[in-house]
Structures are given as structure tokens and as C-alpha cells.
C-alpha atoms as a PDB file:
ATOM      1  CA  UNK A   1      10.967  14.676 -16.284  1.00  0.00           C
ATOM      2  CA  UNK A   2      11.021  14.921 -12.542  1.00  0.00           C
ATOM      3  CA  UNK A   3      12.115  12.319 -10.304  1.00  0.00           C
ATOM      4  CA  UNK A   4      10.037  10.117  -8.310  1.00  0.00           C
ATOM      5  CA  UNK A   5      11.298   8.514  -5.666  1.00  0.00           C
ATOM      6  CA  UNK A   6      10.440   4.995  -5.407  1.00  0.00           C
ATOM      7  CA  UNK A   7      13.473   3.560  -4.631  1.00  0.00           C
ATOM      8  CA  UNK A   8      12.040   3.287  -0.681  1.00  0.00           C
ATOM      9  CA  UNK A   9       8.853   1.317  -1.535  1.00  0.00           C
ATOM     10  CA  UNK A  10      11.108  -0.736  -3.953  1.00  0.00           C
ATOM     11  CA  UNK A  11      13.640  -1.490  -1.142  1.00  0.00           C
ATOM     12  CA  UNK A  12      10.321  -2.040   1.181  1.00  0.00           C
ATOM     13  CA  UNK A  13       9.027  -4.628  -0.976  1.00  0.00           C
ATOM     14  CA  UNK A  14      12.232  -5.966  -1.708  1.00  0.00           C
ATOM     15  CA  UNK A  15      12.503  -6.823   2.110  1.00  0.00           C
ATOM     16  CA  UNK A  16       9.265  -8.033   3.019  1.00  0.00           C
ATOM     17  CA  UNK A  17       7.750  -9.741   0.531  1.00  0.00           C
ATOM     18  CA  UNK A  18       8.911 -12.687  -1.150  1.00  0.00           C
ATOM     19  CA  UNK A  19       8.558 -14.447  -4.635  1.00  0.00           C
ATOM     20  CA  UNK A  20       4.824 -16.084  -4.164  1.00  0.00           C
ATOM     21  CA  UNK A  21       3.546 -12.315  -3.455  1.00  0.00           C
ATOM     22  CA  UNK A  22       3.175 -13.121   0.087  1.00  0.00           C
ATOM     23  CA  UNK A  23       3.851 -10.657   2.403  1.00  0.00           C
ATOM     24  CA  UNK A  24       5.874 -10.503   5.887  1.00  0.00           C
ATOM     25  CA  UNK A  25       3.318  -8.162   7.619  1.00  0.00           C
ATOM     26  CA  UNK A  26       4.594  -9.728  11.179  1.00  0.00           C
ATOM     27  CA  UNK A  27       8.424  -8.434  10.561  1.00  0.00           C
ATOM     28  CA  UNK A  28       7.928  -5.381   8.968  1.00  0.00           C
ATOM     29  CA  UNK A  29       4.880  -4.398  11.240  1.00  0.00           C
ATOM     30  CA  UNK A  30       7.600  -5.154  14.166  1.00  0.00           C
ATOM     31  CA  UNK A  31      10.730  -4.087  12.537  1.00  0.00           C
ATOM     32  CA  UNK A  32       9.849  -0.854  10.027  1.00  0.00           C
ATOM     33  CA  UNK A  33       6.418   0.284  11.559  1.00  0.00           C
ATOM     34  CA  UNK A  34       6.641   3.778   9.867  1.00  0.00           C
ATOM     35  CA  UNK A  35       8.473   2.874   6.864  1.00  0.00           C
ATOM     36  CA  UNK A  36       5.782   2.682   4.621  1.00  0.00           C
ATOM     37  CA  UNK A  37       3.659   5.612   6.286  1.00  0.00           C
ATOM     38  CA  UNK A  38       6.499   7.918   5.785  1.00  0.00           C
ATOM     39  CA  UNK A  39       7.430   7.458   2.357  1.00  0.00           C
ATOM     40  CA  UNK A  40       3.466   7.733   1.309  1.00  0.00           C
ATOM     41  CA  UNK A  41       3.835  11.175   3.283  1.00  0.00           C
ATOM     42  CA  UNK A  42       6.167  12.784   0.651  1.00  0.00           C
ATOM     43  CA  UNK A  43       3.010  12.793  -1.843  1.00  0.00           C
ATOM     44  CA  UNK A  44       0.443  14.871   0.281  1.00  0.00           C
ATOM     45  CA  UNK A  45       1.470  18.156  -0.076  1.00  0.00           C
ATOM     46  CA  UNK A  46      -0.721  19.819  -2.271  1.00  0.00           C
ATOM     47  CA  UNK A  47       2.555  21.551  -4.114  1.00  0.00           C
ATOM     48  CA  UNK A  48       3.278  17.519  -5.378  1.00  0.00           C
ATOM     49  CA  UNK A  49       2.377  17.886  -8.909  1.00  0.00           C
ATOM     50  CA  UNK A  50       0.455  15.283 -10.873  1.00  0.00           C
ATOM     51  CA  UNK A  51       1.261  16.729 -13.983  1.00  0.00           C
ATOM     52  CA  UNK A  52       3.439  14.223 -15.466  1.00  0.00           C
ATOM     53  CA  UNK A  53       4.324  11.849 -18.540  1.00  0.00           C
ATOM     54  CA  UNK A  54       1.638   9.271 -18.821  1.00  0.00           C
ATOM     55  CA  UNK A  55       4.336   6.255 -17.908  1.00  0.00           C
ATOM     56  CA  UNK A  56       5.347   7.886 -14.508  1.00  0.00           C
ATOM     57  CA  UNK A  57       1.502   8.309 -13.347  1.00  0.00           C
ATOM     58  CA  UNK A  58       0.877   4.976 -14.235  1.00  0.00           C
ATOM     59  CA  UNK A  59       3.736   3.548 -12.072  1.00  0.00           C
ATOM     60  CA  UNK A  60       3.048   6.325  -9.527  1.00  0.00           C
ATOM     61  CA  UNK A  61      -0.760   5.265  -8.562  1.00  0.00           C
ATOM     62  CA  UNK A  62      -0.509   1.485  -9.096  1.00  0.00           C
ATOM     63  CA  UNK A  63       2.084   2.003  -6.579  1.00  0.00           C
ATOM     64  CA  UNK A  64       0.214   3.971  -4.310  1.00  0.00           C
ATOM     65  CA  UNK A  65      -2.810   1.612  -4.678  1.00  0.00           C
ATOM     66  CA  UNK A  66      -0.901  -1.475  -3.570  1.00  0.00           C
ATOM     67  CA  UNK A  67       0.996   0.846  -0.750  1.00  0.00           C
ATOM     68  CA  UNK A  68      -2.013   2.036   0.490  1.00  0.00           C
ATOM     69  CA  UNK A  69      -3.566  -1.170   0.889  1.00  0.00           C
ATOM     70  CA  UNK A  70      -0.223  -2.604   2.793  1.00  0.00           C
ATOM     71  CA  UNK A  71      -0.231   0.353   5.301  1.00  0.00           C
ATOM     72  CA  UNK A  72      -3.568  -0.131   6.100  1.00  0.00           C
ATOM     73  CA  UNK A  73      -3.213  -4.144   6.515  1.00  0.00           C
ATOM     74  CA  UNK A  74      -0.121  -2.796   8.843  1.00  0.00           C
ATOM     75  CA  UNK A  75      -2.711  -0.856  10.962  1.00  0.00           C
ATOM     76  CA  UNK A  76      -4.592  -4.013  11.878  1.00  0.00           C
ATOM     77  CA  UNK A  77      -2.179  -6.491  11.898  1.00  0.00           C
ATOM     78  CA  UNK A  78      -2.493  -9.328  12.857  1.00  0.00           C
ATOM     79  CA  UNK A  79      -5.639 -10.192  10.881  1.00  0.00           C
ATOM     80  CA  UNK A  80      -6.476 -13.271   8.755  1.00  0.00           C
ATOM     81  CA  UNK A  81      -8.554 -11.736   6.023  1.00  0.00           C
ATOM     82  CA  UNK A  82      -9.364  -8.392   4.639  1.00  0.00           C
ATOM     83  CA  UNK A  83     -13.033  -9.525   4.533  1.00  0.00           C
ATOM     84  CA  UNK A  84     -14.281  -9.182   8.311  1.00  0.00           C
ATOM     85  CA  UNK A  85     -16.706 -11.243   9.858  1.00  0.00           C
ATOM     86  CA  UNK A  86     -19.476 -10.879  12.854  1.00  0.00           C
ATOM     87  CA  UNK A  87     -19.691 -14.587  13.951  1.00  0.00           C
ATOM     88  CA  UNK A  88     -18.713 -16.080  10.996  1.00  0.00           C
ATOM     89  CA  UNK A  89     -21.006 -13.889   8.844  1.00  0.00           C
ATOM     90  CA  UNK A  90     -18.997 -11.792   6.170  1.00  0.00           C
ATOM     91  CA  UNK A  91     -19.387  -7.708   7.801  1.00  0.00           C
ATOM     92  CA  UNK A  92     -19.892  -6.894   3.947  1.00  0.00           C
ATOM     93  CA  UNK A  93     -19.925  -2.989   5.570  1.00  0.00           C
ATOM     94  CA  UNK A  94     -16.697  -2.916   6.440  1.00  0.00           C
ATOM     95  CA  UNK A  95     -15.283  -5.139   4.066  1.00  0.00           C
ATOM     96  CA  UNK A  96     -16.603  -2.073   1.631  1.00  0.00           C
ATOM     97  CA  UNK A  97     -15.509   0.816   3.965  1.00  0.00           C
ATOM     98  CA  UNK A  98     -11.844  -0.638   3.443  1.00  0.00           C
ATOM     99  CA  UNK A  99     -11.858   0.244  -0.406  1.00  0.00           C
ATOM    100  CA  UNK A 100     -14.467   2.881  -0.204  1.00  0.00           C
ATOM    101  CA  UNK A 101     -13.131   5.083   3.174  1.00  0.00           C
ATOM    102  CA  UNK A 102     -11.402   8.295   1.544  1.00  0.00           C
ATOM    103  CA  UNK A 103      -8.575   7.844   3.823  1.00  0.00           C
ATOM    104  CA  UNK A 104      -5.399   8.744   1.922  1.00  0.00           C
ATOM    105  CA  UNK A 105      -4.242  11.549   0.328  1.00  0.00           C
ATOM    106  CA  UNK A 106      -2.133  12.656  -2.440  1.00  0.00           C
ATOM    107  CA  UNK A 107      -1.158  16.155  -3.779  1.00  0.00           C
ATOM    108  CA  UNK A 108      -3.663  17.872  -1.187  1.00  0.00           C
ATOM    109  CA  UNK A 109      -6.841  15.507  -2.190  1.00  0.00           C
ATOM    110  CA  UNK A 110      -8.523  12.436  -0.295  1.00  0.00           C
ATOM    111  CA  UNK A 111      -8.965   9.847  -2.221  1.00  0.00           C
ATOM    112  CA  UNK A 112     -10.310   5.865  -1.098  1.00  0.00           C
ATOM    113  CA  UNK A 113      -8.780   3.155  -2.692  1.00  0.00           C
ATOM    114  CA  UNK A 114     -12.034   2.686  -4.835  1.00  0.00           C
ATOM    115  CA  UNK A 115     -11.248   6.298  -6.106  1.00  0.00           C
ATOM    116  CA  UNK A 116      -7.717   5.272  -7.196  1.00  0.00           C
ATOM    117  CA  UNK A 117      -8.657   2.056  -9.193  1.00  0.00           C
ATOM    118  CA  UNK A 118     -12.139   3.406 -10.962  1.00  0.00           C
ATOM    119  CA  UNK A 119     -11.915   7.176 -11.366  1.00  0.00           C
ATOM    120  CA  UNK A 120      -8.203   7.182 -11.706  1.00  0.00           C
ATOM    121  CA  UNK A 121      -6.396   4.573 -13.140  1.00  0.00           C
ATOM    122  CA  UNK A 122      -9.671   3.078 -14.751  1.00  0.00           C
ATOM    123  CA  UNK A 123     -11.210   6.309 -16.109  1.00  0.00           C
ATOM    124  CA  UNK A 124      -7.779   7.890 -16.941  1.00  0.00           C
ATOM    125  CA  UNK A 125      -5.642   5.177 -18.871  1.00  0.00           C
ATOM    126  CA  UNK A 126      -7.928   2.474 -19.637  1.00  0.00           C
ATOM    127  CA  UNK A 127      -5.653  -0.135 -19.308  1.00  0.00           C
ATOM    128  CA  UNK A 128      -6.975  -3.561 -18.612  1.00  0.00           C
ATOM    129  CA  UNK A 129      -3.963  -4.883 -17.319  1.00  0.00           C
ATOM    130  CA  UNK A 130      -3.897  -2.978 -13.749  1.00  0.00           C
ATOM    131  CA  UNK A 131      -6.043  -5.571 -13.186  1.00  0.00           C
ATOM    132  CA  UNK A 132      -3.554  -7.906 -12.753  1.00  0.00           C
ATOM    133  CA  UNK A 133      -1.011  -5.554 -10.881  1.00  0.00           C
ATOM    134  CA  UNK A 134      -3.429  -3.847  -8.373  1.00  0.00           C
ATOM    135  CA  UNK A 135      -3.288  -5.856  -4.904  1.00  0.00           C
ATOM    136  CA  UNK A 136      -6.286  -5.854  -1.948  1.00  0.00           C
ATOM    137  CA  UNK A 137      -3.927  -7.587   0.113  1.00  0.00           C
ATOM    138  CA  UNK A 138      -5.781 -11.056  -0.368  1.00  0.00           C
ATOM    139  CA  UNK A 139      -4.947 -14.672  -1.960  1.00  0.00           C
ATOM    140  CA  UNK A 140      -7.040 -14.252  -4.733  1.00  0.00           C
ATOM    141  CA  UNK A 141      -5.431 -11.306  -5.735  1.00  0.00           C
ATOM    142  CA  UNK A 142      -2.713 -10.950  -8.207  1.00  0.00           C
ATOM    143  CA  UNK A 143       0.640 -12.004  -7.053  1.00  0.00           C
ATOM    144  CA  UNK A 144       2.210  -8.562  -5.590  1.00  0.00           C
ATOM    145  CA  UNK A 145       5.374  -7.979  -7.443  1.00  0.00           C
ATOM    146  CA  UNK A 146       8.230  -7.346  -4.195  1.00  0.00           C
ATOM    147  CA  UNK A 147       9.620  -5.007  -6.031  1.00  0.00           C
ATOM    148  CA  UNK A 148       8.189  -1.280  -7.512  1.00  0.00           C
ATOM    149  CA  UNK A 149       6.881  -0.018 -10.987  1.00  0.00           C
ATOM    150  CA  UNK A 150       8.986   1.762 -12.458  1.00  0.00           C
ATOM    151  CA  UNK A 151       7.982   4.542 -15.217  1.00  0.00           C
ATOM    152  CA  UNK A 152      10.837   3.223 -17.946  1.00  0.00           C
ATOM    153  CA  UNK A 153       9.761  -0.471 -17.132  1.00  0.00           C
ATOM    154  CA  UNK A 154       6.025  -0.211 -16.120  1.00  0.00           C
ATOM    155  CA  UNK A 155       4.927  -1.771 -19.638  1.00  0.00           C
ATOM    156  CA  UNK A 156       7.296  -4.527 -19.459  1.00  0.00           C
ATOM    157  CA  UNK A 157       5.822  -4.971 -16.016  1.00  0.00           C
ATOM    158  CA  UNK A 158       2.417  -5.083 -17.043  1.00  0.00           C
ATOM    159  CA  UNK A 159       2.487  -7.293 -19.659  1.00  0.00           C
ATOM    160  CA  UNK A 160       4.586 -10.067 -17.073  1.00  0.00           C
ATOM    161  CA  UNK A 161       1.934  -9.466 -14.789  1.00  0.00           C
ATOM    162  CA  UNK A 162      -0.818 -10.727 -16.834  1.00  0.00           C
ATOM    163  CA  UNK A 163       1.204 -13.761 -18.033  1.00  0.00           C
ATOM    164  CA  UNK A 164       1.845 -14.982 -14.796  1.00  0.00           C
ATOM    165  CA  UNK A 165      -2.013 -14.345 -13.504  1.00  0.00           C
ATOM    166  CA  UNK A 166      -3.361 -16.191 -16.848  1.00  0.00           C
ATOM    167  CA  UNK A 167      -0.562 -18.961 -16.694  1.00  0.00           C
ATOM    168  CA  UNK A 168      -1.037 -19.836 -13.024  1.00  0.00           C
ATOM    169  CA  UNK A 169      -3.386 -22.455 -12.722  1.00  0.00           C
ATOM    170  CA  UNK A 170      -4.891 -21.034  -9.434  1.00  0.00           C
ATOM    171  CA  UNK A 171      -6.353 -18.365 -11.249  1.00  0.00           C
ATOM    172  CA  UNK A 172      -7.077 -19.722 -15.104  1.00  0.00           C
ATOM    173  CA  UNK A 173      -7.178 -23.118 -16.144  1.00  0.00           C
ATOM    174  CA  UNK A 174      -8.678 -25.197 -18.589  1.00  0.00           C
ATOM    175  CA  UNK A 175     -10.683 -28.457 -18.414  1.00  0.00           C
ATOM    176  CA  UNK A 176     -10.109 -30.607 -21.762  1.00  0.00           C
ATOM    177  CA  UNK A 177     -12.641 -32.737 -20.951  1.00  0.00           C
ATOM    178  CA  UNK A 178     -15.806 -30.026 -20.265  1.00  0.00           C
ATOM    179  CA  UNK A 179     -14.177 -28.097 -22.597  1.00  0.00           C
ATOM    180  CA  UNK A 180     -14.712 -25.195 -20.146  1.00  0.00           C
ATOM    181  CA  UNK A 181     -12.874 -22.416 -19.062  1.00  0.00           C
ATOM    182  CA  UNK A 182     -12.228 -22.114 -15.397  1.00  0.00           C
ATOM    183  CA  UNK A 183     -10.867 -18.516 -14.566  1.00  0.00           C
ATOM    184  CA  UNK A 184     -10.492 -15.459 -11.502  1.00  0.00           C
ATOM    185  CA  UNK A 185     -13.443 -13.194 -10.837  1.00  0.00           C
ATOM    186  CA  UNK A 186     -11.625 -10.378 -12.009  1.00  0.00           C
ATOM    187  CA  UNK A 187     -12.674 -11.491 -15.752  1.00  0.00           C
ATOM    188  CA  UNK A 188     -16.389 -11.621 -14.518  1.00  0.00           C
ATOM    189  CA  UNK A 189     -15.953  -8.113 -12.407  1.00  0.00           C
ATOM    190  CA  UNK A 190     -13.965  -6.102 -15.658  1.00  0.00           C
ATOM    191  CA  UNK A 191     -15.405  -7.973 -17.858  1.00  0.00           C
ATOM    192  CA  UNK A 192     -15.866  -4.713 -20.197  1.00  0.00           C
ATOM    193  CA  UNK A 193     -12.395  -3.646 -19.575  1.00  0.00           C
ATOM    194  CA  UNK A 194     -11.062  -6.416 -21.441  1.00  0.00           C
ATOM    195  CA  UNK A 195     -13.490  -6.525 -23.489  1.00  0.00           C
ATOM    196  CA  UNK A 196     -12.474  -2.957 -25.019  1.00  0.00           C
ATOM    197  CA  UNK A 197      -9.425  -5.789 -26.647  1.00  0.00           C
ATOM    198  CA  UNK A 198     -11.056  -9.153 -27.290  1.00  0.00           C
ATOM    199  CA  UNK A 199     -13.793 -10.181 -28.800  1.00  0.00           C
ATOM    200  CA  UNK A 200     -14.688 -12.498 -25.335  1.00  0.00           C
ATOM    201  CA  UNK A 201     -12.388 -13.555 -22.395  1.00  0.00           C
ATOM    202  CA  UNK A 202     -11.337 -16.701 -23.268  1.00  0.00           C
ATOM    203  CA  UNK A 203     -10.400 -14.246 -26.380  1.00  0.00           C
ATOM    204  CA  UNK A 204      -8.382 -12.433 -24.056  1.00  0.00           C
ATOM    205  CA  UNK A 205      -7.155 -15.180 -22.239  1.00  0.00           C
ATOM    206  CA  UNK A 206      -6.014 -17.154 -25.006  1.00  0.00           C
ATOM    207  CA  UNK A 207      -3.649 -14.148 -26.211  1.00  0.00           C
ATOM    208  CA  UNK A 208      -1.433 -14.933 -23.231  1.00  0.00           C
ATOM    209  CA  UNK A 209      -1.909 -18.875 -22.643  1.00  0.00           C
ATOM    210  CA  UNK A 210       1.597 -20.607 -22.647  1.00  0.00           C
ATOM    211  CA  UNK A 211       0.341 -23.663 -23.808  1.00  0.00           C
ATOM    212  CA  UNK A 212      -2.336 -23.027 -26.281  1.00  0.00           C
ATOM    213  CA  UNK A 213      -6.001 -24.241 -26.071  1.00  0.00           C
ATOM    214  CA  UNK A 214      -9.055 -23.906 -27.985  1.00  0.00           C
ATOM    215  CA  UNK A 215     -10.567 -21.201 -26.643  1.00  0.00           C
ATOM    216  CA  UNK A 216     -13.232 -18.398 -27.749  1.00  0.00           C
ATOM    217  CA  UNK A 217     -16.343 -16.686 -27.502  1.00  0.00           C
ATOM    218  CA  UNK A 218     -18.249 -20.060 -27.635  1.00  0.00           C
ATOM    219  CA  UNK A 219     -16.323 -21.365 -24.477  1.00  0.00           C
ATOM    220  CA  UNK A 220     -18.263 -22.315 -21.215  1.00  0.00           C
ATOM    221  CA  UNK A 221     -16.694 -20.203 -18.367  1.00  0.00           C
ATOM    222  CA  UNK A 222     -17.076 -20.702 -15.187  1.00  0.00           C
ATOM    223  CA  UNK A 223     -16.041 -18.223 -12.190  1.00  0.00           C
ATOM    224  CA  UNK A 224     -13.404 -19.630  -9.620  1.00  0.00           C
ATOM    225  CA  UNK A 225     -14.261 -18.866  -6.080  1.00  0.00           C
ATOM    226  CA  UNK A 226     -11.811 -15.786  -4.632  1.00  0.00           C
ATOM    227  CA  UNK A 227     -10.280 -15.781  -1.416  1.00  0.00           C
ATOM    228  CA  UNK A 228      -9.913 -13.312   1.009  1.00  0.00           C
ATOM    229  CA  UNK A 229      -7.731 -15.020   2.982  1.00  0.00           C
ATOM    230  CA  UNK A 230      -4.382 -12.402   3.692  1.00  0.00           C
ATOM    231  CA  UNK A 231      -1.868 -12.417   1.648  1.00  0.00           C
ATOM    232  CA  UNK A 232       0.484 -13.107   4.066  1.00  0.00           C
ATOM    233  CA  UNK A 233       4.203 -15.052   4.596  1.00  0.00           C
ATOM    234  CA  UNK A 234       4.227 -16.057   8.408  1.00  0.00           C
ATOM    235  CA  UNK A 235       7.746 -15.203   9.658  1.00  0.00           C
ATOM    236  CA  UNK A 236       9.950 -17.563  11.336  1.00  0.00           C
END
């Protein structure tokens, strides 16, 4: 099997981003500008193969993804949101051209992040749980782990990744007394993809509850709102 190195993003995250998934953009925008940039250079060439065990490509482009989407945050830095606005007015253009520009590139081919997540990672492994380890760099995003995904460990990762989404009460929660569910848009948005493993989402949901709750098909859900607001840990 050959090597990948991740051991620099690992030691990246490691640095600048901190338990709640919130990142230090300030610091390592001042301190490490070309850290990140440089280590996603080693995967251009279009000699980098891509031919490799099923484990190691899924660590290697959910790791990309959530690099990709750092380096560009990076760019613009200091910003508040990754969802622009003209006076006060979401810019829903540019909000799209940030997952939709083909702006990175790996093993000779440009690819947007929109190409990573759906004709990638979706289309290749269909695997519900990226959903939970793929970061756009905002609140109502998964937490982003600060460290990497690592080939021998990226199941383990996975399935601690949708645990802590689904038992964080931010993002799922229950209200005994409606009796409804109250979960993250990302249930609404891939609603199929985890639907290829439950019968319904509180199906789903229920699989990974802590505390358990009466939850299934026949449960009311309604959407929480997501926010865009950055991800971000303001440094001292």
C-alpha cells in the first residue's frame, strides 16, 4: 500500500483547531500562511495515483474536502460567514461559486468542492456518513475533527462522527412533549443517502441516540435553521 502523507494536515489541525471544531483562522493565517497550500500541492501532479485501497481514498478526499475548504477560508480571512451578502441580502451567486468554482486540483484534474462531495465521495462509496465528517467551514456544519483521517482508523472515525452530530443537541433533539423530531438540514438535503439504511430518519437517527426515544417513520420532523456563521475560534 503506498504511503500517504497526512501527518502535515494532522499536525495542522492539531495546532489550529481546537475541541468544539472551531478553527484559529487568525493565527494560522498569520503564523503558517502556506502551510496548508503546500501540503495540498504534493497531490497535483498528474503522476499522483488514485489507484488505491478503498480505506485510503476515503480518508484521502474527505481530507482534501475539509482542506480545501480551510485554504480557501485562509484566502479571505477575515470573514464572518461563508455565505456573502450585498447589503444584508444573502449573494446566493457566490455563496454557490465557493462549492461549485473548479478551483483545486488533484492528480492533474480540477475539481470544485461540489465535484468532491457528489461525483466523488457520493457517487463512488456511498457512504452516508461523510455527511457528518465533510466541513464548509460554517457553525452548522459538523464539528471538524483537529486531527486527520486516517485509512486504518477512517471507519472508527466515521462512525464517532455521526454519534457526536446526532447526540449534540444543536443539531438533533427531541421534544417529548410535540413528540417531534427537531434535527440539521443535512437529513432534509441527503435525505436519500440515509435513506439507502433506514426505513425514515428518525429511523436513522434513532440507531445512534444515546438516550433512546420513540422515534420512527411516523415522527413529525421539523428542519433546524443552519448557520453560516464561520466556524471560527477568535485568538487571544
Amino acid at each position: 500500500m503506498v504511503a500517504i502523507a497526512f501527518a502535515p494536515w494532522d499536525a495542522l489541525l492539531k495546532q489550529y483547531v481546537d475541541g468544539q471544531g472551531r478553527v484559529d483562522y487568525g493565527t494560522w493565517q498569520r503564523d503558517q500562511p502556506d502551510s496548508l497550500n503546500q501540503w495540498l500541492s504534493t497531490f497535483q501532479s498528474p503522476g499522483f495515483s488514485l489507484e488505491l485501497p478503498r480505506d485510503q481514498q476515503l480518508a484521502l478526499w474527505i481530507n482534501l474536502y475539509n482542506a480545501f475548504t480551510i485554504a480557501r477560508i485562509l484566502e479571505r480571512y477575515p470573514i464572518a460567514s461563508i455565505q456573502p451578502k450585498i447589503l444584508g441580502l444573502p449573494n446566493w451567486a457566490a455563496f454557490l461559486w465557493f462549492f461549485s468554482r473548479p478551483a483545486h486540483v488533484v492528480a492533474g484534474k480540477r475539481y470544485s468542492l461540489a465535484d468532491i462531495e457528489h461525483k466523488v465521495l457520493r457517487s463512488q462509496f456511498q457512504e452516508p456518513r461523510i455527511h457528518f465528517a465533510l466541513v464548509c467551514a460554517s457553525i452548522g456544519c459538523p464539528l471538524l475533527r483537529n486531527e486527520a483521517y486516517w485509512p486504518d482508523r477512517v471507519e472508527q472515525q466515521l462512525e464517532a462522527d455521526v454519534s457526536r452530530f446526532i447526540n449534540n443537541e444543536d443539531k438533533v433533539h427531541y421534544d417529548s412533549k410535540t413528540q417531534t423530531l427537531y434535527c440539521s438540514q443535512i437529513f432534509k438535503w441527503y435525505r436519500q443517502d440515509f435513506l439507502q439504511l433506514a426505513p425514515s430518519i428518525p429511523d436513522y437517527i434513532r440507531r445512534y441516540l444515546k438516550v433512546d426515544r420513540p422515534l420512527d417513520a411516523e415522527t413529525p420532523i421539523q428542519y433546524l435553521d443552519y448557520d453560516w456563521q464561520l466556524n471560527q475560534r477568535i485568538s487571544a
